[in-house]
Structures are given as structure tokens and as C-alpha cells.
C-alpha atoms as a PDB file:
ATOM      1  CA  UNK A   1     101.914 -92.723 183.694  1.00  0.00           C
ATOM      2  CA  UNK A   2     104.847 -95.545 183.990  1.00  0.00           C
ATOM      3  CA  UNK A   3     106.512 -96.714 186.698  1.00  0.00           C
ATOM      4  CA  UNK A   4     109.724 -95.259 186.146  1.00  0.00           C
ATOM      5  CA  UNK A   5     108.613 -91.487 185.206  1.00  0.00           C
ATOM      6  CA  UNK A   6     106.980 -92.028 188.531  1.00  0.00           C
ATOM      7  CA  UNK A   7     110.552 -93.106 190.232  1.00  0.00           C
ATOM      8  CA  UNK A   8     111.958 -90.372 188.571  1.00  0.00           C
ATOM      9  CA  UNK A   9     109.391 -87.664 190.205  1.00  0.00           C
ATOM     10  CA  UNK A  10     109.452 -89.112 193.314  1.00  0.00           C
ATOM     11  CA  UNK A  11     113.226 -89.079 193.121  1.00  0.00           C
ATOM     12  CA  UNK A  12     113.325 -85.699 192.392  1.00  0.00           C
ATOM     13  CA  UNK A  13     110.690 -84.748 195.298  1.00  0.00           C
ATOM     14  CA  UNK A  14     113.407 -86.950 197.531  1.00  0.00           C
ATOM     15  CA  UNK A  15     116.247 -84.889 196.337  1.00  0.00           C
ATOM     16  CA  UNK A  16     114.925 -81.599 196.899  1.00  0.00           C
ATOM     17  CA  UNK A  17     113.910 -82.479 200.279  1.00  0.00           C
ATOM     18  CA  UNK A  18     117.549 -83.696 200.956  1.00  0.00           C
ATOM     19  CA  UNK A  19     118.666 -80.139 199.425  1.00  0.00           C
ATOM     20  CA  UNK A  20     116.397 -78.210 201.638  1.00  0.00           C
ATOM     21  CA  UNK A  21     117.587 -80.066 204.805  1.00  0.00           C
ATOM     22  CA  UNK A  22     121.264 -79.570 203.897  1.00  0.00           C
ATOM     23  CA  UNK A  23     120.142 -75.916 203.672  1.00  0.00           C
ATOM     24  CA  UNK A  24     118.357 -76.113 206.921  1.00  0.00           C
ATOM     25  CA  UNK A  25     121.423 -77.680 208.741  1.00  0.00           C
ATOM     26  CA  UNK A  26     123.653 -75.526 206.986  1.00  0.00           C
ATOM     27  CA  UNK A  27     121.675 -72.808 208.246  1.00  0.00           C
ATOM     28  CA  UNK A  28     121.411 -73.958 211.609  1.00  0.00           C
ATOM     29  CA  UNK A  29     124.808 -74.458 211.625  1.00  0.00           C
ATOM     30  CA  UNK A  30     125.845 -71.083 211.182  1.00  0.00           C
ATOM     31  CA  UNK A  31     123.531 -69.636 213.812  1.00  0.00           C
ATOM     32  CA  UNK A  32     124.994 -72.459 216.377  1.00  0.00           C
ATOM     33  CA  UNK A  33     128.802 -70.874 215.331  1.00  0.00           C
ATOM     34  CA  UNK A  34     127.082 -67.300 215.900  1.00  0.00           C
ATOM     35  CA  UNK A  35     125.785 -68.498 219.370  1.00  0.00           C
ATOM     36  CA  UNK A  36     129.096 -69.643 220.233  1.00  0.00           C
ATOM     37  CA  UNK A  37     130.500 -66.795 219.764  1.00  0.00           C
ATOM     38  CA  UNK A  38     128.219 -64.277 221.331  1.00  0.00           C
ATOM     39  CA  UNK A  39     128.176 -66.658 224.302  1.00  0.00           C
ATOM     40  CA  UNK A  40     132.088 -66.035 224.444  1.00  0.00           C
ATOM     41  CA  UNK A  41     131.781 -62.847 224.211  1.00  0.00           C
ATOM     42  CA  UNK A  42     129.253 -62.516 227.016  1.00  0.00           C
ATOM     43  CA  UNK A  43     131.574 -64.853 228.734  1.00  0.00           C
ATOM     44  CA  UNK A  44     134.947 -62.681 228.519  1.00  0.00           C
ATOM     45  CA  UNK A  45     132.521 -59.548 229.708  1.00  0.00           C
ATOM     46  CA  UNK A  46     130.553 -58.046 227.256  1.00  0.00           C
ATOM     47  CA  UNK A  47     127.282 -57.852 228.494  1.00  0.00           C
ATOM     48  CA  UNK A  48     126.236 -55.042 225.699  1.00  0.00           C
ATOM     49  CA  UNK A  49     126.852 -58.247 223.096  1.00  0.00           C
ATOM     50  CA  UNK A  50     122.546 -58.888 221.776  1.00  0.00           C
ATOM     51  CA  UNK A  51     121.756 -61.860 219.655  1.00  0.00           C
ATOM     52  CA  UNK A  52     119.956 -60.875 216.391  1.00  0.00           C
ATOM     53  CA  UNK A  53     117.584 -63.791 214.951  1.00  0.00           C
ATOM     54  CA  UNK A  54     114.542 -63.768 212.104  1.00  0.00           C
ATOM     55  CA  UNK A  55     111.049 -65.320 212.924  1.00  0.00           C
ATOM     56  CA  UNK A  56     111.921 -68.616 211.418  1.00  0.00           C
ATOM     57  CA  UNK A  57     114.989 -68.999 212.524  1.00  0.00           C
ATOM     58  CA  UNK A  58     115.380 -72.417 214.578  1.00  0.00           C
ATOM     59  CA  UNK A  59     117.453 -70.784 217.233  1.00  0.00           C
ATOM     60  CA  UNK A  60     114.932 -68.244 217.591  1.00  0.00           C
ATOM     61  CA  UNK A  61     114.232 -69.247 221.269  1.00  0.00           C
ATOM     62  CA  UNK A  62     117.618 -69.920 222.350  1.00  0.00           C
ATOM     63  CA  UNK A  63     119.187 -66.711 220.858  1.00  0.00           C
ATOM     64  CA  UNK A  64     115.709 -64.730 223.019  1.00  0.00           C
ATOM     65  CA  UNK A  65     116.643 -66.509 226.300  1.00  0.00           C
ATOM     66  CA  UNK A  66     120.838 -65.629 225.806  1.00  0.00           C
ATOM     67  CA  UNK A  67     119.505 -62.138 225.218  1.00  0.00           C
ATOM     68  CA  UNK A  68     117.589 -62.380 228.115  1.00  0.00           C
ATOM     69  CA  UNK A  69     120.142 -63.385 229.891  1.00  0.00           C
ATOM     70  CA  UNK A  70     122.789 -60.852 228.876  1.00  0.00           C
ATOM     71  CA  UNK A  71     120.440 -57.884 229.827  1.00  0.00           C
ATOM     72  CA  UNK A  72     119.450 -59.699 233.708  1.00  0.00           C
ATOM     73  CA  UNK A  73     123.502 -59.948 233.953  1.00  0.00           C
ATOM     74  CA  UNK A  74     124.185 -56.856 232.897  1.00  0.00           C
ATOM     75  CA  UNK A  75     121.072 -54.795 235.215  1.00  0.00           C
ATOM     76  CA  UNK A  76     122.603 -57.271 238.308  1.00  0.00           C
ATOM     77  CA  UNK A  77     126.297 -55.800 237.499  1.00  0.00           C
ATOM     78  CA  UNK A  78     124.872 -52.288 237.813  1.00  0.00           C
ATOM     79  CA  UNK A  79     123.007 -52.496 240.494  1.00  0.00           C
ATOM     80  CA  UNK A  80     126.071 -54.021 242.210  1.00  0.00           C
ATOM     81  CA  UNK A  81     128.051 -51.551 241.169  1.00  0.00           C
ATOM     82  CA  UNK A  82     125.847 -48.708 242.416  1.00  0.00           C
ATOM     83  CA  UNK A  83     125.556 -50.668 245.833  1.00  0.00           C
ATOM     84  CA  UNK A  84     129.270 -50.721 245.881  1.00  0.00           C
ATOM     85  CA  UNK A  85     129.711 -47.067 245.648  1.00  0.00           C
ATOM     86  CA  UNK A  86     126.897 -46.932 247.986  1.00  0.00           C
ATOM     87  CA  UNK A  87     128.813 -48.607 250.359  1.00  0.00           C
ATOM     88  CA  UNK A  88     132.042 -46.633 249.823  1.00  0.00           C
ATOM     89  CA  UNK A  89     130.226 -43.538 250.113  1.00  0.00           C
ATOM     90  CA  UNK A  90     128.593 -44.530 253.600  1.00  0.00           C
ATOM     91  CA  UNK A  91     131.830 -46.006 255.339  1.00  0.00           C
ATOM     92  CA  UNK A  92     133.674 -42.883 253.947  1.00  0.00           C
ATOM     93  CA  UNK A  93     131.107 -40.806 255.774  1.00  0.00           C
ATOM     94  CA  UNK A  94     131.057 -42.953 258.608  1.00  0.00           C
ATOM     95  CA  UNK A  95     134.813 -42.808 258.993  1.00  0.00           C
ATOM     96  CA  UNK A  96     134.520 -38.780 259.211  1.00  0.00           C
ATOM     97  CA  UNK A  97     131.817 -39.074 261.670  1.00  0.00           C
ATOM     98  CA  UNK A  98     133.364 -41.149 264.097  1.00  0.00           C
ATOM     99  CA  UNK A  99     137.177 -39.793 263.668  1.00  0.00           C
ATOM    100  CA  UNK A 100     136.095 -35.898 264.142  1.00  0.00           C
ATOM    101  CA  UNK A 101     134.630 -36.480 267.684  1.00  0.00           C
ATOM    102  CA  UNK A 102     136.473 -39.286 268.029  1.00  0.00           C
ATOM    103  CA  UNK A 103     139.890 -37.135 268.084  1.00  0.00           C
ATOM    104  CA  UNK A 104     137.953 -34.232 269.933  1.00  0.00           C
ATOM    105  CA  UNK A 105     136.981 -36.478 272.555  1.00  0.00           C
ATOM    106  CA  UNK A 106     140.682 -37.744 273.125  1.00  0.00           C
ATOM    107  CA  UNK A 107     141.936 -34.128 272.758  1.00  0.00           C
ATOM    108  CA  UNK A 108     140.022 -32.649 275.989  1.00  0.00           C
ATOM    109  CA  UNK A 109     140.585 -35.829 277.662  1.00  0.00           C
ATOM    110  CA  UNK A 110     144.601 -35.979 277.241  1.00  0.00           C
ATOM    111  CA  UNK A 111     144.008 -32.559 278.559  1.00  0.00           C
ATOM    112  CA  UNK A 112     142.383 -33.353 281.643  1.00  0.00           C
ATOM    113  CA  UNK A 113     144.525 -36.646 282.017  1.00  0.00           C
ATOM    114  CA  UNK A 114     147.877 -34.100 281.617  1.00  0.00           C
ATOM    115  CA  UNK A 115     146.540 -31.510 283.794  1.00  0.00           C
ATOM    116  CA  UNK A 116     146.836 -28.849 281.564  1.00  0.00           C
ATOM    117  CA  UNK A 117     143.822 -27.479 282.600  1.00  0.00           C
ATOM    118  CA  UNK A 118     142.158 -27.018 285.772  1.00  0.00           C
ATOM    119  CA  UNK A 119     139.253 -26.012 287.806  1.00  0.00           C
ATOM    120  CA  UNK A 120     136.657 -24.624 286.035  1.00  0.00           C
ATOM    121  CA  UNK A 121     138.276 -24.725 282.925  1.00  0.00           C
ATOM    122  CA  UNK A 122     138.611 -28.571 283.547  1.00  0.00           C
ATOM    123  CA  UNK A 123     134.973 -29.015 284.624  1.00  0.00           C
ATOM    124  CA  UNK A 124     134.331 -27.462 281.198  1.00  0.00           C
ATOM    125  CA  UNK A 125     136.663 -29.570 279.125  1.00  0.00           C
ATOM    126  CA  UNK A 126     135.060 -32.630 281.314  1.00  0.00           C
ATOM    127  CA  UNK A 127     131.538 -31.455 280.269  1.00  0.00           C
ATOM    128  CA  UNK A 128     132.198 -30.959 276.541  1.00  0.00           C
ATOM    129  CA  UNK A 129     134.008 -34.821 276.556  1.00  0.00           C
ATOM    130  CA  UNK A 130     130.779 -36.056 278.081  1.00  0.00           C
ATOM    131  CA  UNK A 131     129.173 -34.416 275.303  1.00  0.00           C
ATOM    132  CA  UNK A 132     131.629 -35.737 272.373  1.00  0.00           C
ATOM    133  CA  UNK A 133     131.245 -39.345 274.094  1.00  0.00           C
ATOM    134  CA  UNK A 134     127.104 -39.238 274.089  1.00  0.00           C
ATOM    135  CA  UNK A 135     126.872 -38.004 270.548  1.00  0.00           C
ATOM    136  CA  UNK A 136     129.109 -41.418 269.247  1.00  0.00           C
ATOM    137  CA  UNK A 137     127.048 -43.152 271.835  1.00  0.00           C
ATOM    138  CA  UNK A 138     124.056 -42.133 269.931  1.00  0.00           C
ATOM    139  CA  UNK A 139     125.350 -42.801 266.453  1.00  0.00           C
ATOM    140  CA  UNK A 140     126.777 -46.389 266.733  1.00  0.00           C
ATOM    141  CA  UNK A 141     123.309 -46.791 268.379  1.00  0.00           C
ATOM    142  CA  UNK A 142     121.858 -45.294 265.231  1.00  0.00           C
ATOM    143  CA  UNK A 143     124.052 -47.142 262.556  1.00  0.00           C
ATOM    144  CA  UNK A 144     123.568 -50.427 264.123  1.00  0.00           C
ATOM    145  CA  UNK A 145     119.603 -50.192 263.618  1.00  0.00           C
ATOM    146  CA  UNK A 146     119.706 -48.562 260.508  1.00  0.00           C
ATOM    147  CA  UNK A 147     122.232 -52.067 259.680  1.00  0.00           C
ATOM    148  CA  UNK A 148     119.431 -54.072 260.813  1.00  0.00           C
ATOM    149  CA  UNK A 149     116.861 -52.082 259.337  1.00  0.00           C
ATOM    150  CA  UNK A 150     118.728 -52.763 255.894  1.00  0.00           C
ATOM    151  CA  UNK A 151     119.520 -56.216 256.149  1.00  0.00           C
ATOM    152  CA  UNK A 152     115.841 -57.049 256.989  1.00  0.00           C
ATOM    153  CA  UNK A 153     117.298 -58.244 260.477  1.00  0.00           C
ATOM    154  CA  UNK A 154     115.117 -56.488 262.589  1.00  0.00           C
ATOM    155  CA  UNK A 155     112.712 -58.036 264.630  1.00  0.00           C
ATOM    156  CA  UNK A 156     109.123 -55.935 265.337  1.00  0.00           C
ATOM    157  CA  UNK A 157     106.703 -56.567 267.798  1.00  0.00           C
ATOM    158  CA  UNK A 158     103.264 -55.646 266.734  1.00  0.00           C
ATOM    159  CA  UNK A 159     100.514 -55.271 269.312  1.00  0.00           C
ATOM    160  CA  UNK A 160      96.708 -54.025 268.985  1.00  0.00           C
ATOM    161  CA  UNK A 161      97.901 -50.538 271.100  1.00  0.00           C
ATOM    162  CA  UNK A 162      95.972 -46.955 271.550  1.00  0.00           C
ATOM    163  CA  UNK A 163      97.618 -44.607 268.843  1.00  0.00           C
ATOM    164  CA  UNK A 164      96.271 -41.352 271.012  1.00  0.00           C
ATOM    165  CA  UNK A 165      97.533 -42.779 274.290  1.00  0.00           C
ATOM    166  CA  UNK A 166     101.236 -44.154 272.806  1.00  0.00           C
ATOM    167  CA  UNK A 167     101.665 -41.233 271.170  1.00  0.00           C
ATOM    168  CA  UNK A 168     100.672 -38.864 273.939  1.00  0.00           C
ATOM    169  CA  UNK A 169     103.341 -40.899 276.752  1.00  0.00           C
ATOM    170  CA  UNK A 170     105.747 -40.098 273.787  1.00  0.00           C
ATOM    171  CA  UNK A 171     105.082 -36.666 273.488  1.00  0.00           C
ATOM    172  CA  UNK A 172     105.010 -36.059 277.178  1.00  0.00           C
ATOM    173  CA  UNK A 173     108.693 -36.092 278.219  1.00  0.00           C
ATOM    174  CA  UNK A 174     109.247 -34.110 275.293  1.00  0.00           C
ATOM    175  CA  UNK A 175     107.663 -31.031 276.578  1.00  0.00           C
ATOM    176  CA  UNK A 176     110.388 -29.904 278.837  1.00  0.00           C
ATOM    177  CA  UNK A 177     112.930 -30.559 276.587  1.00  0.00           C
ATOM    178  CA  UNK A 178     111.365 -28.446 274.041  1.00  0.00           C
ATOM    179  CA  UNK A 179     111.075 -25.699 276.337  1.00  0.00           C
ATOM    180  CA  UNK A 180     115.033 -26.181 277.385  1.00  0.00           C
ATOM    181  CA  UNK A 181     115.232 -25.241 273.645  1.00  0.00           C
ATOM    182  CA  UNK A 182     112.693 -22.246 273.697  1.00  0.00           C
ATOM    183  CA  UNK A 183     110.280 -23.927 271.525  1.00  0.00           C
ATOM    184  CA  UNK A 184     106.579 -23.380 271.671  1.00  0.00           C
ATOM    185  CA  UNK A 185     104.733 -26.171 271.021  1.00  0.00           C
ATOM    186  CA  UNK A 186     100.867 -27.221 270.049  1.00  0.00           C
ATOM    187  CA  UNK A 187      99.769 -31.112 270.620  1.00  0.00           C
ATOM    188  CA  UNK A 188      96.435 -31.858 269.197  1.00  0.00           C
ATOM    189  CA  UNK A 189      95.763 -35.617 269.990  1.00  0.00           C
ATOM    190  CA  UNK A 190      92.346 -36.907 270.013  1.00  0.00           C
ATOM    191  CA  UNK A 191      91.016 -38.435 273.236  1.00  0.00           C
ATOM    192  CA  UNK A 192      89.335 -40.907 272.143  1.00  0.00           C
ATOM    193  CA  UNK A 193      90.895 -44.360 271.272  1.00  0.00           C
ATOM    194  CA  UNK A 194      92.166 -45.577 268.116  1.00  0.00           C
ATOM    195  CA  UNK A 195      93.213 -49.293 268.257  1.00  0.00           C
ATOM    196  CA  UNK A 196      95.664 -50.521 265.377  1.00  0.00           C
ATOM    197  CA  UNK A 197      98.181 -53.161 264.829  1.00  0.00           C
ATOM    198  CA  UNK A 198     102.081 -51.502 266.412  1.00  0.00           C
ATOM    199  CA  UNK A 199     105.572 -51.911 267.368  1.00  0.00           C
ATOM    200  CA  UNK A 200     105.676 -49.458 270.108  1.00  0.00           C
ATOM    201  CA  UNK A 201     108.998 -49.168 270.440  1.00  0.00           C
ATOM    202  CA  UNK A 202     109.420 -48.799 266.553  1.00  0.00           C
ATOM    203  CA  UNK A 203     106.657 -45.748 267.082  1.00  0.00           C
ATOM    204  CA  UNK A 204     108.800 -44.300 269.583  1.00  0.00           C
ATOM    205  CA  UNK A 205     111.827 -44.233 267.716  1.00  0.00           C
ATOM    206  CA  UNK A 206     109.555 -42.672 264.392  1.00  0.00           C
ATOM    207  CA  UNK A 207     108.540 -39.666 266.573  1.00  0.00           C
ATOM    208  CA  UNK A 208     111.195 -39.482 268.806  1.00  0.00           C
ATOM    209  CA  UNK A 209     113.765 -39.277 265.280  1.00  0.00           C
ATOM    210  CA  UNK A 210     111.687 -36.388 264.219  1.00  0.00           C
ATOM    211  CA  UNK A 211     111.355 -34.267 267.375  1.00  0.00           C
ATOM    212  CA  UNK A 212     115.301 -34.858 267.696  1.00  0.00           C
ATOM    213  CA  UNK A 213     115.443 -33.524 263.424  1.00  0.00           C
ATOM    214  CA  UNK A 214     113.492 -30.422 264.454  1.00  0.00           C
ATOM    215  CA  UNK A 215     115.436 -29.462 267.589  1.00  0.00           C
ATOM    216  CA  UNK A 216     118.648 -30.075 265.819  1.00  0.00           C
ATOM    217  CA  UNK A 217     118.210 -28.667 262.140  1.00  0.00           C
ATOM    218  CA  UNK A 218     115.345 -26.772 261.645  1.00  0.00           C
ATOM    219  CA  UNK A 219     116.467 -23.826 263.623  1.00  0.00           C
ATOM    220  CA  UNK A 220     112.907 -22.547 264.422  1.00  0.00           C
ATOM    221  CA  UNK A 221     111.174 -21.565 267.645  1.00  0.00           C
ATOM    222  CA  UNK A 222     107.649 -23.704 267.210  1.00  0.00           C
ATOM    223  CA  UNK A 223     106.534 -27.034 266.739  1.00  0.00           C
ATOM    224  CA  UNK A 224     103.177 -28.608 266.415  1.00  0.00           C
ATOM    225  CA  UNK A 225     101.612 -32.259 266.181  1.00  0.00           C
ATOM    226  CA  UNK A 226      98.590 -33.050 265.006  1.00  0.00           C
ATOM    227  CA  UNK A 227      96.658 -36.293 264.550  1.00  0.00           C
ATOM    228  CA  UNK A 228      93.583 -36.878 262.668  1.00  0.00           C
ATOM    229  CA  UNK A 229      92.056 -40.456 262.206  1.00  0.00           C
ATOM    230  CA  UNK A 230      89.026 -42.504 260.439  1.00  0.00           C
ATOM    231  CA  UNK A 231      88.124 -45.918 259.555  1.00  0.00           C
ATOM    232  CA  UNK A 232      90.488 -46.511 257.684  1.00  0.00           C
ATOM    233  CA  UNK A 233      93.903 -44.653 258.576  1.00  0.00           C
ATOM    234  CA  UNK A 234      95.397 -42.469 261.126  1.00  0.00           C
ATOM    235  CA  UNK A 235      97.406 -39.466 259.729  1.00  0.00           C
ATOM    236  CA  UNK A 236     100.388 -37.781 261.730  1.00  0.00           C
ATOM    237  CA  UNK A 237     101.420 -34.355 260.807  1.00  0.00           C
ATOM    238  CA  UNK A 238     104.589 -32.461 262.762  1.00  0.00           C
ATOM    239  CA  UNK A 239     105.104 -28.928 261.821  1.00  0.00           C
ATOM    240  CA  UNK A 240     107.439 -26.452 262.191  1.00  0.00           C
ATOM    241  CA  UNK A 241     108.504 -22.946 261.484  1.00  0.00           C
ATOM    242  CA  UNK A 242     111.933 -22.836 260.540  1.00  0.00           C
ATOM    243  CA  UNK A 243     114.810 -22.611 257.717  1.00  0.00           C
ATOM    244  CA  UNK A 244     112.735 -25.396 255.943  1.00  0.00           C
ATOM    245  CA  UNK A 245     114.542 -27.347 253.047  1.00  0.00           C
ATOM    246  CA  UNK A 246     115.696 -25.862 249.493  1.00  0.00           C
ATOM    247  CA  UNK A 247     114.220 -28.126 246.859  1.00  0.00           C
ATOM    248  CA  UNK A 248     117.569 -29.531 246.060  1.00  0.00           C
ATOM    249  CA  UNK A 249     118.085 -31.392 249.248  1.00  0.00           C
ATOM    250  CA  UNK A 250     114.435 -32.340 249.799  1.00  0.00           C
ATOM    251  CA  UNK A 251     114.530 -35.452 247.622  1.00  0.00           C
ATOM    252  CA  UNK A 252     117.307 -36.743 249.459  1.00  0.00           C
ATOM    253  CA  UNK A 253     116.675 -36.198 253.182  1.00  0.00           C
ATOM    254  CA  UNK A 254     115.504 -40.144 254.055  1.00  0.00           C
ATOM    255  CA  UNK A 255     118.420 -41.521 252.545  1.00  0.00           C
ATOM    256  CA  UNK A 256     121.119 -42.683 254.325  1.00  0.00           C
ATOM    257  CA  UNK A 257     124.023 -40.753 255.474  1.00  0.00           C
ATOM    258  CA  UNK A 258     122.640 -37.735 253.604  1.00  0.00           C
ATOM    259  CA  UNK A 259     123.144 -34.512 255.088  1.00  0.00           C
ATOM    260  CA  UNK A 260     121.677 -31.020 254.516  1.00  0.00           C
ATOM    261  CA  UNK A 261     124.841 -29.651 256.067  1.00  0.00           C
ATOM    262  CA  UNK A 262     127.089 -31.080 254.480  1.00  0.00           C
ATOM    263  CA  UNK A 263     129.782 -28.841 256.706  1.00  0.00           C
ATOM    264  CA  UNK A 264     127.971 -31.381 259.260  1.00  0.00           C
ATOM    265  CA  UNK A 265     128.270 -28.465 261.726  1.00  0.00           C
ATOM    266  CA  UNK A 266     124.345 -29.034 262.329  1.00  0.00           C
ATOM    267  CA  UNK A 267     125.160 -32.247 264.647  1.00  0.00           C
ATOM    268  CA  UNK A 268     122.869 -34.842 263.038  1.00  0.00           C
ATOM    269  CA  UNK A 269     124.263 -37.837 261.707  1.00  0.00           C
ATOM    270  CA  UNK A 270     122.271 -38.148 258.604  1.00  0.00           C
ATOM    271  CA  UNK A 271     120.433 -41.577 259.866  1.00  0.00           C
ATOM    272  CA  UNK A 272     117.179 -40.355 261.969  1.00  0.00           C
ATOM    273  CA  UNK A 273     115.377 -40.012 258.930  1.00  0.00           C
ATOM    274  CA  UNK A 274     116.434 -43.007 256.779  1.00  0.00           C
ATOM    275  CA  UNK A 275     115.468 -45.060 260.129  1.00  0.00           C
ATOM    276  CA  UNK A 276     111.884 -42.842 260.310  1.00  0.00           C
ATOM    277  CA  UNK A 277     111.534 -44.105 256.342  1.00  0.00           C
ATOM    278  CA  UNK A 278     112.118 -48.148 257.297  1.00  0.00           C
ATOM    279  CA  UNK A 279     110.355 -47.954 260.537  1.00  0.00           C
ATOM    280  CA  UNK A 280     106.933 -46.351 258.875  1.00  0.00           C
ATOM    281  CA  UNK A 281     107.575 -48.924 255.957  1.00  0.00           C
ATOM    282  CA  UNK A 282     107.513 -51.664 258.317  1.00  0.00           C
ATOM    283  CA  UNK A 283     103.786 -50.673 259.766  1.00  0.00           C
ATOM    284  CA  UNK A 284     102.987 -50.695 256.321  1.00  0.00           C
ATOM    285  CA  UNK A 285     103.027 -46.696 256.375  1.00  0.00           C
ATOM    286  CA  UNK A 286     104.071 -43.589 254.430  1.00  0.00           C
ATOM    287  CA  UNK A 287     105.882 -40.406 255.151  1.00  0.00           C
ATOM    288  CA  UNK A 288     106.176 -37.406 252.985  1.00  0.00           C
ATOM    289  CA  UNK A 289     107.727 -34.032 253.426  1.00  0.00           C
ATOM    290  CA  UNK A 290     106.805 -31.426 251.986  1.00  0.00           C
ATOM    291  CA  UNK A 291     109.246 -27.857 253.228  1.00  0.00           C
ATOM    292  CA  UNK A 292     108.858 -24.100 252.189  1.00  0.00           C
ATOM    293  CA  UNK A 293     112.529 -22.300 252.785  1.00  0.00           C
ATOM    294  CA  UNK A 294     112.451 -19.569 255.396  1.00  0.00           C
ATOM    295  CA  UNK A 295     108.899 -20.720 256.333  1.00  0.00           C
ATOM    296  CA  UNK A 296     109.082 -24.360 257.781  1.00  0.00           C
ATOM    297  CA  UNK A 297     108.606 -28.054 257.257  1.00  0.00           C
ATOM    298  CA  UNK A 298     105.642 -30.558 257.143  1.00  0.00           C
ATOM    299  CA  UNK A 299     106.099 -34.230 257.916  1.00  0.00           C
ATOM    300  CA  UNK A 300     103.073 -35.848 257.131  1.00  0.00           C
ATOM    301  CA  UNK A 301     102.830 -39.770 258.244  1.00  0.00           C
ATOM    302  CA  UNK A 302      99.777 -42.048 257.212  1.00  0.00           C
ATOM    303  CA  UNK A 303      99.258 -45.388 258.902  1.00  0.00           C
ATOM    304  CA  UNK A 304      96.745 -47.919 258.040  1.00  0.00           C
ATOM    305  CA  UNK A 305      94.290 -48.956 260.647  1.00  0.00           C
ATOM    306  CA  UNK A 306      95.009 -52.726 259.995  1.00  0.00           C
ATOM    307  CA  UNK A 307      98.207 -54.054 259.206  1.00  0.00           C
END
């Protein structure tokens, strides 16, 4: 073979490699104009806009991560968006509770301050104000942990503590309360001690929410408690008799603001619970309901022995 039939071959080899990379780069070219594009539209708001590549495309990686990308954006911007309505829906709720008693409140007082009423008449409007003023007492109270609860503000102290003994000086100055409110009531709380890792005032506030949730909405006449324990957990059952909760509203009850009532003529404020649901998160815990209508309610809390 001469020298210049091999020139020629290899200039034909060269030549076809310089058409392939023109191809190539023409190639690439068009996907970079594609990418521009989709990048604009992403830009100006369209989050839906995908980039759609082949296995040996070049870009293959870059169009995967803008994809990527898009879809991150475009979960972020609904979960904003649900937060926002969120949000809406909780100061809108907030507003009503705080206006209605609010209003109330200054009603009976601009009575008493006017002297429209008098005696016992007065001492009555004077008693239901003190009333009106306690329950927005208790709810700012409420709202401001439940805004610390959420924003991961909140500050526990966790001590090695008796379960049996903390729960029964908890239980304890609820009994004549309970019997105020004609409820009969069963406390089974082992004597011996069980040692674990709490927040006691935390604790408190988990049982102390639920006694307050029976007395106010269940609208039954008993109530028991009930903790059994092993190596490995302690489990805290509260039971009572009453309307229990239709299946419609029992997915809902720990979230915030939400209210069974919604005529809200029950008196809650539709933040025990959510507060209940951080506090036993924060011990590492879990709570479940589980409610029968017309027969009563189980709350059923399990700690872990060691945090």
C-alpha cells in the first residue's frame, strides 16, 4: 500500500471524526438552547416545566439535577403554601377566641362600671367577668406554649423522677375537683417505683391537659387511670365514659386549633391536646386515642423507660 492511498484513508478517518464532532456540538448545542429555556421557564414560575434527556445525551446530568431541582422548589412552594393557610386558619380562629370573651368580658364590666346593675345581680355579673377573664388567662397561657412548642423554643428539664409517685401528687388535687363535677373516679398506680428520664413539669401539663379535656368535653360521669409498666416502657391509659368521638373528628383532635365543637360552646380552646401531642413527643413518647360514640374515650400514652 502507497503512501498517499494511506494519506487519503487517514484523511478520510480525520474527516469523519471532524463530522461526528460537529454533530456532537451541534447536538450539544441544541440541548444547551433547550436548558436555557426550561431554566427560564422555571425562572418566570413554572415549576411543572421537566427536562426530557436520552442515556447518551451529554447533558444528561445537568438536565437530572434541573429536574431535581424544579420538583424540591416546587414540594418547598407547597408546603409553604399549606403552612400559610395554616397560619390564616389559626389566627382567624384565634381572633374569634379572644374577641367573643373578650367583648363579653367588657360587656358585664361596663355594666358594673355604669351601675346598671346591682346587688346580687352585680355580684353575679362580677362572678361571670372573673370567669370570662380566667378562661383568656388560660388560653394566651396555652397559645404561648403551644408557640414555643412549635418553634422548637421550649426548654425541658429532664430528671431521673418516680413515674408512680409524680403521677400520683398529680392526680391528687384532682380528686376534689372531679367530685365538684360529679365524677367517679378509679386510680390504679403501682406502688412500687419506676425511675425514668422526665420533665416534670412537662408531665404535669400532659395529664393535667387531659383531665381538663374530660371534664370539659366528654360529658360523662366516670374517669379512670391506669398505669402498667416493664423493663422497657411505662404505659398510661385514662378512660372515660362519655359522648366519645365520631370517627370524623378523631383524626383531627391533636391538631391545633381543632375543635369537636365547632359551635365552640364546649369551652376548650382546641390547644390541650396539640400541647399533650408535643409534650409526649418530647419524652420520646406516643399517644393514641382510640373513642366509641355514646360509650367513651381511651387515651393510651407509652413512654420509654430511657430517653
Amino acid at each position: 500500500m502507497n503512501v498517499n492511498l494511506l494519506l487519503l484513508i487517514a484523511f478520510c478517518i480525520t474527516l469523519l471524526f471532524i463530522l461526528f464532532l460537529l454533530l456532537k456540538l451541534r447536538r450539544v448545542q441544541g440541548q444547551l438552547s433547550i436548558i436555557e429555556e426550561a431554566l427560564e421557564d422555571i425562572k418566570s414560575g413554572n415549576l411543572n416545566r421537566r427536562m426530557l434527556t436520552k442515556k447518551n445525551d451529554m447533558t444528561r446530568k445537568i438536565c437530572y439535577g434541573i429536574n431535581d431541582i424544579a420538583m424540591n422548589s416546587q414540594t418547598q412552594l407547597i408546603k409553604q403554601k399549606q403552612s400559610e393557610q395554616a397560619y390564616k386558619r389559626l389566627m382567624t380562629s384565634i381572633s374569634h377566641d379572644v374577641k367573643t370573651p373578650l367583648a363579653s368580658l367588657v360587656g358585664y364590666l361596663e355594666a358594673i362600671e355604669c351601675q346598671i346593675v346591682a346587688g346580687k345581680e352585680k355580684d353575679e355579673y362580677i362572678h361571670v367577668a372573673f370567669e370570662k377573664a380566667h378562661y383568656l388567662k388560660h388560653f394566651v397561657e396555652n397559645l404561648f406554649e403551644w408557640v414555643k412548642l412549635d418553634s422548637g423554643e421550649q426548654i425541658f428539664h429532664f430528671e431521673i423522677l418516680d413515674l408512680n409517685e409524680l403521677s400520683r401528687n398529680i392526680i391528687v388535687d384532682w380528686i376534689s375537683v372531679l367530685e365538684n363535677n360529679n365524677f367517679d373516679y378509679a386510680f390504679d398506680i403501682p406502688e412500687t417505683e419506676y425511675l425514668m428520664r422526665i420533665d416534670a413539669n412537662a408531665y404535669s401539663r400532659i395529664l393535667n391537659n387531659l383531665l381538663q379535656n374530660v371534664l370539659i368535653h366528654s360529658k360523662g360521669s366516670k374517669i379512670s387511670f391506669h398505669i402498667f409498666e416493664n423493663d422497657l416502657q411505662a404505659k398510661i391509659t385514662m378512660t372515660d365514659n362519655g359522648k366519645g368521638i365520631s370517627p370524623d373528628h378523631l383524626p383531627h383532635i391533636f391538631e391545633r386549633m381543632y375543635q369537636c365543637d365547632q359551635s365552640r360552646s364546649a369551652g376548650g380552646n382546641g390547644l390541650g391536646l396539640s400541647i399533650v401531642k408535643e409534650l409526649v413527643a418530647a419524652h420520646k413518647g406516643k399517644i393514641t386515642v382510640d373513642s366509641t360514640p355514646n360509650k367513651g374515650t381511651v387515651f393510651a400514652l407509652l413512654f420509654p423507660k430511657s430517653l
